[in-house]
Protein backbone atom coordinates (compact mmCIF):
# COMPACT_ATOMS: atom_id res chain seq x y z
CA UNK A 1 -11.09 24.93 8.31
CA UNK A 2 -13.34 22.64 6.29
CA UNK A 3 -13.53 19.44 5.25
CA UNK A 4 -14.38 18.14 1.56
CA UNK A 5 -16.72 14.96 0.53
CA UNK A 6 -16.86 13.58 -2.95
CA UNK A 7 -19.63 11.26 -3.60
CA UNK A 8 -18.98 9.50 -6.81
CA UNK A 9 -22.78 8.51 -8.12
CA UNK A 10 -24.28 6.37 -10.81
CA UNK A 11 -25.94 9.78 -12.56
CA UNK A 12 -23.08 12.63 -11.34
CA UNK A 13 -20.30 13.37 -8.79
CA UNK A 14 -21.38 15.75 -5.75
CA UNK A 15 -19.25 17.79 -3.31
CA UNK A 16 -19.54 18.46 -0.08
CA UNK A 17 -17.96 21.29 2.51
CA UNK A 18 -18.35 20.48 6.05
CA UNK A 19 -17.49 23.49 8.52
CA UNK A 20 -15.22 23.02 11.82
CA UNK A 21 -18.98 23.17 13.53
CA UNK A 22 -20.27 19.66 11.41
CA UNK A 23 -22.13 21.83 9.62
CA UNK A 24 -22.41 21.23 5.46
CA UNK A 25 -21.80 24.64 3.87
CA UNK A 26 -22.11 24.17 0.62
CA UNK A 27 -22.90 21.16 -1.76
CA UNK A 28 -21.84 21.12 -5.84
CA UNK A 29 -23.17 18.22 -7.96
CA UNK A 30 -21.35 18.04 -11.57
CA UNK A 31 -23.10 15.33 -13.78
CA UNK A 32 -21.89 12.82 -16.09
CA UNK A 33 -22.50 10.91 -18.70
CA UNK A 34 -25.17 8.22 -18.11
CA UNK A 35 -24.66 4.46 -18.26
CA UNK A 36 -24.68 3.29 -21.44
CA UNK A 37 -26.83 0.06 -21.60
CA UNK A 38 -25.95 -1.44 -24.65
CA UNK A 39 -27.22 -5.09 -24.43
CA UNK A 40 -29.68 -6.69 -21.87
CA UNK A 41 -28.02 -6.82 -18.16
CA UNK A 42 -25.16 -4.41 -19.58
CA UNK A 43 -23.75 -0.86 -17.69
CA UNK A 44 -21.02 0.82 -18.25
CA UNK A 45 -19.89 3.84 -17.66
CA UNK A 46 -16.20 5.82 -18.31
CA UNK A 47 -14.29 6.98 -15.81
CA UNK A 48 -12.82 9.28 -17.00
CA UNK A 49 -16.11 11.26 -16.64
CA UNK A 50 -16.09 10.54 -13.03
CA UNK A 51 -13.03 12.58 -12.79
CA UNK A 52 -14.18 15.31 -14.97
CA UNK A 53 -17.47 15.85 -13.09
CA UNK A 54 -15.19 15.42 -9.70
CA UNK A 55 -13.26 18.05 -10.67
CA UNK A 56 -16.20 19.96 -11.40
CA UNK A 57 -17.75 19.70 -8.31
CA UNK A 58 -14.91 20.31 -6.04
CA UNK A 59 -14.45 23.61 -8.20
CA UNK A 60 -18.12 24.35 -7.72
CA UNK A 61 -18.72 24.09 -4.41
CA UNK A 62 -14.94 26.01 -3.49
CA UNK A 63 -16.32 28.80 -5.87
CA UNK A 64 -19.78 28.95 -4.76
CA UNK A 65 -18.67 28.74 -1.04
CA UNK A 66 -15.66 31.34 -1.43
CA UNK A 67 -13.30 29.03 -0.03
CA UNK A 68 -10.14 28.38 -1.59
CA UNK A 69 -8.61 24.54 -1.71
CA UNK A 70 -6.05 25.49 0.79
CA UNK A 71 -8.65 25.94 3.66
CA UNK A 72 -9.72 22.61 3.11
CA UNK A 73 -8.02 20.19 6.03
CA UNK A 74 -8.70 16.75 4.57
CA UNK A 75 -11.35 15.03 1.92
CA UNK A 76 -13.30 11.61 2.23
CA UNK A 77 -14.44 9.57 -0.68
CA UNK A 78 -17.43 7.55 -1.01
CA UNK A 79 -19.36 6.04 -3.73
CA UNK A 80 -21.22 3.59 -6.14
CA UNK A 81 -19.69 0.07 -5.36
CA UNK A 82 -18.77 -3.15 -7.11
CA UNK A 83 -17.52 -1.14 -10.47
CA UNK A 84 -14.91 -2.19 -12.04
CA UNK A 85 -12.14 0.22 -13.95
CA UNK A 86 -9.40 -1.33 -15.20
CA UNK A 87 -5.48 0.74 -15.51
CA UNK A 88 -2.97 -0.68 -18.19
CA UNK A 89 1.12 -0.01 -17.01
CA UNK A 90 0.62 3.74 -17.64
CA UNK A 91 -2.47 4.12 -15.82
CA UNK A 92 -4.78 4.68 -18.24
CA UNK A 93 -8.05 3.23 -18.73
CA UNK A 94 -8.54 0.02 -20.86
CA UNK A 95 -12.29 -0.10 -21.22
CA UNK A 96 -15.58 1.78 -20.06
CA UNK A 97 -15.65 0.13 -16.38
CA UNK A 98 -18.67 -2.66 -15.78
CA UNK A 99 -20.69 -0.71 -12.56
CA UNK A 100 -22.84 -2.36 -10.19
CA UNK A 101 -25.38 -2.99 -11.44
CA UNK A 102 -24.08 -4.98 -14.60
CA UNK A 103 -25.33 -8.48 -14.04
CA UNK A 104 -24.21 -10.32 -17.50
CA UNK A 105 -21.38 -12.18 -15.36
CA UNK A 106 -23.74 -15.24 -14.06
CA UNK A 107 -21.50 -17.64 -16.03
CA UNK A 108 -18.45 -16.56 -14.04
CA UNK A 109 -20.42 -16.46 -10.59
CA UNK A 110 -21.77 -19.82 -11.16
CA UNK A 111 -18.36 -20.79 -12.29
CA UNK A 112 -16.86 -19.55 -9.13
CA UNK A 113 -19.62 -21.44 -7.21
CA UNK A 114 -18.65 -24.64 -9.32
CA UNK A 115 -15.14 -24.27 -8.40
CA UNK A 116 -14.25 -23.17 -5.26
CA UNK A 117 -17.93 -23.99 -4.02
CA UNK A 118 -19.96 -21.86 -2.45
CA UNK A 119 -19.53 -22.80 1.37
CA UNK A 120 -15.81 -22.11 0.33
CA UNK A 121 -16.39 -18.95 -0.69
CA UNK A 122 -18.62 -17.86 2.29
CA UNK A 123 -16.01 -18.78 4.48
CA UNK A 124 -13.42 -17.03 2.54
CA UNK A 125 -14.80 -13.58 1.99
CA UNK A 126 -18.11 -13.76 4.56
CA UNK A 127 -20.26 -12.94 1.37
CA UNK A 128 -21.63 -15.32 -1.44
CA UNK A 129 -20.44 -14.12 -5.68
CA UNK A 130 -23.02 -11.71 -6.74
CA UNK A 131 -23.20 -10.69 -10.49
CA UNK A 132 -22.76 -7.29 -9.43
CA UNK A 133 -19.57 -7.85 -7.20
CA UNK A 134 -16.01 -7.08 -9.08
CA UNK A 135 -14.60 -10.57 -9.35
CA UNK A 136 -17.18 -11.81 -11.87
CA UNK A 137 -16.67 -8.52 -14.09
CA UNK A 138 -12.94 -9.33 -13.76
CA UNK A 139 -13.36 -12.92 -14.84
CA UNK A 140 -16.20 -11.74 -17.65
CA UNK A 141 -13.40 -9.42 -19.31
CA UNK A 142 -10.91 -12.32 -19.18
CA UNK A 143 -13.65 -14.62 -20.55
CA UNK A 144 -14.52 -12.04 -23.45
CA UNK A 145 -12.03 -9.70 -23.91
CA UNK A 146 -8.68 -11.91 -23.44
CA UNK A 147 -6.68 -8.91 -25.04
CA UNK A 148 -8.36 -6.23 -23.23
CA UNK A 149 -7.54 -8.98 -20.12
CA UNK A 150 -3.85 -9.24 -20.83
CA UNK A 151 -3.42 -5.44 -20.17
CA UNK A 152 -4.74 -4.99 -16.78
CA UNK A 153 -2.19 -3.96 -14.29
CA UNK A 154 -4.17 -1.79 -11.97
CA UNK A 155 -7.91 -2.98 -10.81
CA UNK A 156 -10.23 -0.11 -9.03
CA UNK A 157 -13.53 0.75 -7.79
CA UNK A 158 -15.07 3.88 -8.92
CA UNK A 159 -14.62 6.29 -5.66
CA UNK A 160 -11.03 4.77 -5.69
CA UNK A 161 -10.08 5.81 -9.28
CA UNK A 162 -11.33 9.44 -8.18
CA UNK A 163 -9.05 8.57 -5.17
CA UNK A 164 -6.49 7.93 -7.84
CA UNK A 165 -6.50 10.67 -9.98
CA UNK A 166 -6.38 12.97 -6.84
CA UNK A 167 -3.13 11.49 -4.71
CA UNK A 168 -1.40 9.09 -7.20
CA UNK A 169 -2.55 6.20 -4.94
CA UNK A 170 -3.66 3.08 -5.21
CA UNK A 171 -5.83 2.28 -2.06
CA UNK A 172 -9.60 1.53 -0.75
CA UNK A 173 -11.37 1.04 2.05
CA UNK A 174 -13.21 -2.18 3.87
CA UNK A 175 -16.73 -1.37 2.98
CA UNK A 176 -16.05 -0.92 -1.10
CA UNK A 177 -13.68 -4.15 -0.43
CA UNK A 178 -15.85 -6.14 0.94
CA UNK A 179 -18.22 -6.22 -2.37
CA UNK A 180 -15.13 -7.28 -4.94
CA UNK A 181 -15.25 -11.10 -3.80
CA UNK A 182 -11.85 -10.74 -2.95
CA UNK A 183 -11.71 -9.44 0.61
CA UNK A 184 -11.65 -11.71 3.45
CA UNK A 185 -13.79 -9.80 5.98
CA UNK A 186 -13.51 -11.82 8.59
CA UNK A 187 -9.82 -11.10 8.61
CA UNK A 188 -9.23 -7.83 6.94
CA UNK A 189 -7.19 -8.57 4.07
CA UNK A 190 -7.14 -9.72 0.77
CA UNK A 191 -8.09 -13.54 -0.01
């Protein structure tokens, strides 16, 4: 019996086998492309090379461990946060997601701040808009890329499109939540 982790990093994906005794048994990292950087405050990255180097690792460390996938008794997820990757009605990607640390969306935090105001928002989600939390990347690509905009359907953090491509699912968890600037900590749900 072992248990899987999949750490979905900036510079590559990494597994992990944990025994029935806690103990790691094997580790795989699979890298991927780097953020691109195009302009000043700009990084993106596709994720569909999150999967790819996901896969990769999961089928590195099984091979390099000996263990095949049915010995493995459940996974956990974890990694970068804030990104954001965008589905269209048939799940597919709509544009290299913005990661964390993309900070061109000051006009949209400081519109948010403007807005709602930012006692408002501290009270709302226990956290004050960040450039780097998903909201303002959200409200960028509606500001600048009203077409791209129009298409989303589905929005997810990096670790959760991994999640995706694995179960079908949409879903996250509290901690990768909680840095979108649209979880209400305080209450554990959506705002």
């Amino acid at each position: 019996m072992y248990w899987l982790g999949i750490d979905v990093g900036t510079g590559g994906t990494r597994a992990l086998l944990v025994n029935a005794e806690g103990r790691v048994a094997n580790s795989f990292t699979a890298a991927h492309e780097e953020m691109r950087m195009e302009r000043p405050l700009w990084a993106e990255q596709h994720p569909e090379n999150w999967w790819d180097a996901a896969q990769g690792a999961i089928q590195g460390v099984l091979a390099e461990a000996g263990i095949r996938g049915d010995q493995i008794s459940g996974i956990g997820l974890s990694g970068q946060m804030h990104g954001l990757t965008l589905l269209d009605e048939r799940n597919e990607v709509i544009r290299p997601a913005l990661i964390w640390c993309d900070q061109r969306s000051q006009p949209q935090v400081d519109w948010i701040n403007e807005t709602v105001g930012r006692e408002t928002v501290l009270r709302s989600i226990a956290n004050p808009v960040l450039t780097g939390f998903t909201l303002p990347k959200l409200l960028w690509v509606r500001d600048h890329e009203p077409r791209q905009y129009e298409r989303v359907r589905h929005m997810l953090l990096p670790k959760d499109y991994v999640r995706f491509q694995l179960t079908g699912e949409y879903a996250s968890d509290v901690s990768d939540a909680s840095g979108t600037a649209l979880f209400d900590v305080l209450k554990r749900d959506w705002s």
